[in-house]
N, C-alpha and C. Protein backbone atom coordinates (compact mmCIF):
# COMPACT_ATOMS: atom_id res chain seq x y z
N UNK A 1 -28.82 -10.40 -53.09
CA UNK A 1 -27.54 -10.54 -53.76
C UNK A 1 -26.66 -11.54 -53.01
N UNK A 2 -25.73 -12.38 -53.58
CA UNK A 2 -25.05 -13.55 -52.81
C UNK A 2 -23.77 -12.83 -52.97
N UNK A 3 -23.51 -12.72 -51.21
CA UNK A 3 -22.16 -12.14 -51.06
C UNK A 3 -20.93 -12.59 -51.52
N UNK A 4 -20.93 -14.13 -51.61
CA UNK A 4 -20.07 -14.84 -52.07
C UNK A 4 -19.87 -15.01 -54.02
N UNK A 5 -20.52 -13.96 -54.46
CA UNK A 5 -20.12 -14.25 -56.03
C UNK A 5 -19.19 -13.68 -56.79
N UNK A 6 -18.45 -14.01 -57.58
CA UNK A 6 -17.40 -13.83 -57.96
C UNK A 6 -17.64 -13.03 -58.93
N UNK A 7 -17.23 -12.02 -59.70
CA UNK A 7 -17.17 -11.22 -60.91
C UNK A 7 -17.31 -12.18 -62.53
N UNK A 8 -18.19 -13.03 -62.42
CA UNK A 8 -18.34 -13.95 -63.28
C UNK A 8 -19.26 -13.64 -64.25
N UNK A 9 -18.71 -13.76 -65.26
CA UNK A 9 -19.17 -13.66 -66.83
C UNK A 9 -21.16 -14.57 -66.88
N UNK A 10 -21.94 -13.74 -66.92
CA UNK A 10 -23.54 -14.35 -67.14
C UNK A 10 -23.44 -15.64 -68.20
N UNK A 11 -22.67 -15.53 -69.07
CA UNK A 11 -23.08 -16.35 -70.57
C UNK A 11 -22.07 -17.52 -69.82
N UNK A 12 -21.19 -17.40 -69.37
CA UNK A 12 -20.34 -18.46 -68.62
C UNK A 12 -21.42 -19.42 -67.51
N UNK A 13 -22.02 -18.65 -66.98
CA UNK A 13 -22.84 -19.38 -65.68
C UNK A 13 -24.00 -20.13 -66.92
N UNK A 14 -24.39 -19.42 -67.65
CA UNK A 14 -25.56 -20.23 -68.24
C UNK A 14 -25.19 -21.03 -68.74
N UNK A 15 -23.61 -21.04 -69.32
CA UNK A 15 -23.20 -22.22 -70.32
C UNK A 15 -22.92 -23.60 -69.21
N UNK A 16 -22.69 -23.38 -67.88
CA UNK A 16 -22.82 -24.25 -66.69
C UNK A 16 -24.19 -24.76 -66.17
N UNK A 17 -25.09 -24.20 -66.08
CA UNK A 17 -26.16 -24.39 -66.10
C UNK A 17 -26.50 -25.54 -67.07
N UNK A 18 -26.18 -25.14 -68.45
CA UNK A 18 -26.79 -26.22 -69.46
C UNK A 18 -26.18 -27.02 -69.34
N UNK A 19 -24.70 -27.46 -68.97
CA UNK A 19 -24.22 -28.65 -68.61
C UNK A 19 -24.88 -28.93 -67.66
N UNK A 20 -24.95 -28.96 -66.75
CA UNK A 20 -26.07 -29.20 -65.45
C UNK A 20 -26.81 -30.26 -66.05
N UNK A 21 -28.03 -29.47 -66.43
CA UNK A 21 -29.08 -30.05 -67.13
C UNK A 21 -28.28 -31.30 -67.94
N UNK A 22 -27.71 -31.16 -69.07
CA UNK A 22 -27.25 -32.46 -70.00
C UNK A 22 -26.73 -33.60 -68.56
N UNK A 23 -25.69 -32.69 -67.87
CA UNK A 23 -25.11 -34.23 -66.81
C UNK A 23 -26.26 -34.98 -65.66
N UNK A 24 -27.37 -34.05 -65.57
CA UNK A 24 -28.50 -34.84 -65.00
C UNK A 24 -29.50 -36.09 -65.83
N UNK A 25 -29.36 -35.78 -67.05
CA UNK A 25 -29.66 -37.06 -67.97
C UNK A 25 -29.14 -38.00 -68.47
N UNK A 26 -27.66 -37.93 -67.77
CA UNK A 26 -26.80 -39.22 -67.70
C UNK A 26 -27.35 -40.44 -67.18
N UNK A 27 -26.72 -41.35 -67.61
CA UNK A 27 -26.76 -42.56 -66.71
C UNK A 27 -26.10 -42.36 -65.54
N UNK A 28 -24.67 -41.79 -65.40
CA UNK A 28 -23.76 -41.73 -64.09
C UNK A 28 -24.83 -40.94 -63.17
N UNK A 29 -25.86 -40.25 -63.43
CA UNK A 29 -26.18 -39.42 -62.46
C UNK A 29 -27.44 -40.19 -62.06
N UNK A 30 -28.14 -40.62 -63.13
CA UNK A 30 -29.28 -41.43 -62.75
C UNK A 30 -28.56 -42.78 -61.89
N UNK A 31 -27.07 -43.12 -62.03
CA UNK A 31 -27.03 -44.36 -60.76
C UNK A 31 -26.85 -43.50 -59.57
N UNK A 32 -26.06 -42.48 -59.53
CA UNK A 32 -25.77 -41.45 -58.05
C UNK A 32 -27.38 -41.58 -57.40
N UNK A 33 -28.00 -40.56 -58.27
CA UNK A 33 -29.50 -40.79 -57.65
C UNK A 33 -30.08 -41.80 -57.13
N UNK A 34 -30.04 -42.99 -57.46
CA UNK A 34 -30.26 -44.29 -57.07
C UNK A 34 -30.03 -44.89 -55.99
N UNK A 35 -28.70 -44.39 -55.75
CA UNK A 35 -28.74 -44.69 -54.28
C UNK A 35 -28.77 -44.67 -53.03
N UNK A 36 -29.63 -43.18 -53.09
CA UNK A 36 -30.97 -42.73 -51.97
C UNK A 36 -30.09 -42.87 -50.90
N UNK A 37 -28.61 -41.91 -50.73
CA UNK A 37 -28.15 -41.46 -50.10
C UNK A 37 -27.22 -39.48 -49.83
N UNK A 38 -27.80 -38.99 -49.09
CA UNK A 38 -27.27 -37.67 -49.52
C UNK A 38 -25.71 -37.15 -49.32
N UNK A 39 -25.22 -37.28 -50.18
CA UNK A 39 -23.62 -36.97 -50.58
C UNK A 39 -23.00 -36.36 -49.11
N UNK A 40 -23.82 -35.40 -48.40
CA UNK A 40 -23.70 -34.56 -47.05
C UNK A 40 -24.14 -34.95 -45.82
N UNK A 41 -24.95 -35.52 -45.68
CA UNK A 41 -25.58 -35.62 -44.08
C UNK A 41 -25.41 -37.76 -44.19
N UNK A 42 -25.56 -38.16 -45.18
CA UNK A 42 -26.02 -39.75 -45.81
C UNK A 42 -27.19 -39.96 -45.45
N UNK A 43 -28.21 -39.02 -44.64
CA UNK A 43 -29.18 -39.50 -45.03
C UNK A 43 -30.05 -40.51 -45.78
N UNK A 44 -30.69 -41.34 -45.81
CA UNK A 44 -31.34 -42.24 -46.75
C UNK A 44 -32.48 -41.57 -46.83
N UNK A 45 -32.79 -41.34 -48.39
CA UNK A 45 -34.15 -40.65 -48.97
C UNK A 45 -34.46 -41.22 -50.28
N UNK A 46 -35.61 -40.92 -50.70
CA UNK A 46 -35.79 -41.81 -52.46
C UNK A 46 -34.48 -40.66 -53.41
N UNK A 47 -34.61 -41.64 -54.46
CA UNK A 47 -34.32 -40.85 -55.41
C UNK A 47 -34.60 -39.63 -55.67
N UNK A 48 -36.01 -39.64 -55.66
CA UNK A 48 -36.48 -38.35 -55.85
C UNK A 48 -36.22 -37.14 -55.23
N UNK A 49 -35.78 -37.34 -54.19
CA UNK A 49 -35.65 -36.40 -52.81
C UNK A 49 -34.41 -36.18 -53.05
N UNK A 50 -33.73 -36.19 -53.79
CA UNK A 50 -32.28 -35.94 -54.27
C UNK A 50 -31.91 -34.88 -55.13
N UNK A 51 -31.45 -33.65 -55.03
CA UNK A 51 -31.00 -32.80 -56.12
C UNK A 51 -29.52 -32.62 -56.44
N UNK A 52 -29.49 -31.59 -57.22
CA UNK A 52 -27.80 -32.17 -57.91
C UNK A 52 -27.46 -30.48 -56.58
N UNK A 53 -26.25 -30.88 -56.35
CA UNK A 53 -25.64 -29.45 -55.60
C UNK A 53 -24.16 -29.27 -56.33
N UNK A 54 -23.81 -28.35 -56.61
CA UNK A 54 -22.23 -28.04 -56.99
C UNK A 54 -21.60 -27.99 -56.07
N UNK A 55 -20.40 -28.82 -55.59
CA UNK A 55 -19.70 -28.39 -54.42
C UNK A 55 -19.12 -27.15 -54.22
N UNK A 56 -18.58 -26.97 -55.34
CA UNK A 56 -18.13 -25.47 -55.44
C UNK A 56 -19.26 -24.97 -56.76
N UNK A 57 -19.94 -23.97 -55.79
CA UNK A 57 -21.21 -23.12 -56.51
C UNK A 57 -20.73 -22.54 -58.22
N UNK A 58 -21.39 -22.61 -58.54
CA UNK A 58 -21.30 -21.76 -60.18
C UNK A 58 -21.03 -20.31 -59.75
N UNK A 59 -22.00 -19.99 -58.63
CA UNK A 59 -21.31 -18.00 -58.89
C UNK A 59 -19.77 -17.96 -57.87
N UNK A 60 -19.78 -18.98 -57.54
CA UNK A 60 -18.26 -19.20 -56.80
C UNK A 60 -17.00 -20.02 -58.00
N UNK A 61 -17.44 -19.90 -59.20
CA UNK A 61 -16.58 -20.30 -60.52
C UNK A 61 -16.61 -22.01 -60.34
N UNK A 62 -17.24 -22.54 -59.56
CA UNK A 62 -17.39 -24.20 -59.84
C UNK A 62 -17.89 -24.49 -61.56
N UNK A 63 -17.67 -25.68 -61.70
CA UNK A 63 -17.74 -25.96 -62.95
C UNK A 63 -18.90 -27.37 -62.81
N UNK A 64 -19.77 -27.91 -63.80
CA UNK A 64 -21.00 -28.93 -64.07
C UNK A 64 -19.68 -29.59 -64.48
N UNK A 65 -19.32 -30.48 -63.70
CA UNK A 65 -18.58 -31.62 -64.16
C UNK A 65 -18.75 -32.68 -62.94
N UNK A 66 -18.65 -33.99 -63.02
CA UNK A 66 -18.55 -35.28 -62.45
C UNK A 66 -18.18 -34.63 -61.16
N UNK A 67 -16.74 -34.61 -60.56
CA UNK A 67 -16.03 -34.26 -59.96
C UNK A 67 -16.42 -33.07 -58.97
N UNK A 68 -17.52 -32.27 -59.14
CA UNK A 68 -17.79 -30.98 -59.02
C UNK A 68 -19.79 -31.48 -58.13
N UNK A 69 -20.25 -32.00 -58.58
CA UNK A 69 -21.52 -32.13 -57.76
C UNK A 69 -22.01 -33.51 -57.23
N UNK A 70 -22.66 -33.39 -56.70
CA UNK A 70 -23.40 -34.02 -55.04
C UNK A 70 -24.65 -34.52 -55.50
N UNK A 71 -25.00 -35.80 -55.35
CA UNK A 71 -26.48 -35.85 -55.29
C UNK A 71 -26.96 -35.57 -53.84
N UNK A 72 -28.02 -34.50 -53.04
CA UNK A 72 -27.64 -34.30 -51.68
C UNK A 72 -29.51 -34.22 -51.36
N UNK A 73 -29.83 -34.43 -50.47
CA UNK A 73 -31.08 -34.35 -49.96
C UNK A 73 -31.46 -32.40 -50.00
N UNK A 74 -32.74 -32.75 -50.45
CA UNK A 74 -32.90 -30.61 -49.99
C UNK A 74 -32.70 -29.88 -48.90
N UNK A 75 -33.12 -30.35 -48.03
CA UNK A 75 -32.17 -29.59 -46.51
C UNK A 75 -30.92 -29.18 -46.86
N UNK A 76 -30.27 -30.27 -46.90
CA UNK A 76 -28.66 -30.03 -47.13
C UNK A 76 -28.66 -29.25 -48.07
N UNK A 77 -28.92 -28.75 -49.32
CA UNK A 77 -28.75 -28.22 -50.25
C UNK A 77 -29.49 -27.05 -50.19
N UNK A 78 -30.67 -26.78 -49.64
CA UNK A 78 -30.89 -25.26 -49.03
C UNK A 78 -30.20 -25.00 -48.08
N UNK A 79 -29.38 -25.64 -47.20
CA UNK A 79 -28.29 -24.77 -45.99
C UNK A 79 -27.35 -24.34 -46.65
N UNK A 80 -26.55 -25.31 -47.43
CA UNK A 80 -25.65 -24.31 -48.49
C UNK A 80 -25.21 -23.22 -49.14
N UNK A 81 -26.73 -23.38 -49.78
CA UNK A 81 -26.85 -22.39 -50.57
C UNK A 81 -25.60 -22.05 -51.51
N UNK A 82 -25.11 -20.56 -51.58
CA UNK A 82 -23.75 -20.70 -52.07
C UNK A 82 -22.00 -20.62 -51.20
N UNK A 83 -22.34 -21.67 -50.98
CA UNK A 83 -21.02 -21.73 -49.66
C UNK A 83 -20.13 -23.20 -50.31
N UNK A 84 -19.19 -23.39 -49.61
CA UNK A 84 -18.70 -24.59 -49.82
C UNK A 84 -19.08 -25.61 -48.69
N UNK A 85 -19.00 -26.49 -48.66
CA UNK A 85 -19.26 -27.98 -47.65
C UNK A 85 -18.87 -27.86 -46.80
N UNK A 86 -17.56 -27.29 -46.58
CA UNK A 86 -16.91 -27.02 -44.91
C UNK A 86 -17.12 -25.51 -44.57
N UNK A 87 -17.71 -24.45 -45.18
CA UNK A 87 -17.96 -23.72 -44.38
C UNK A 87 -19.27 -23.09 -43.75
């Protein structure tokens, strides 16, 4: 169980989720990806090695918007987990 989750509505998180998905088939996200740097550490990695992270987590009420996620290398984004960036 993630200690950090908020009393948040299931159909709400999934309806974030599917934005997710739609804002990863953008163009804006396919250039983020592109440039094989991780939003957190800057690492240089391919594209591929890049996943989307919410800065502020979905079960922490973050929202799939522009403004809201990271293209970040997987390390960085498994230390996370559901935390914010500075803590």
């Amino acid at each position: 169980m993630n200690p950090f989750a908020y009393d948040l509505d299931e159909a709400d998180i999934k309806k974030e989720k599917s934005k997710a998905r739609d804002l990863k088939k953008s163009e804006w996200w396919k250039r983020k990806k592109a440039k094989g740097v991780c939003g957190y550490c800057n690492k240089r990695v391919t594209a591929e090695d890049l996943t989307m992270d919410h800065i502020v987590p979905l079960s922490r009420g973050g929202k799939s918007v522009k403004g809201n996620v990271a293209a970040v290398c997987k390390d960085c984004n498994n230390k996370k987990k559901y935390k914010l960036p500075w803590e």
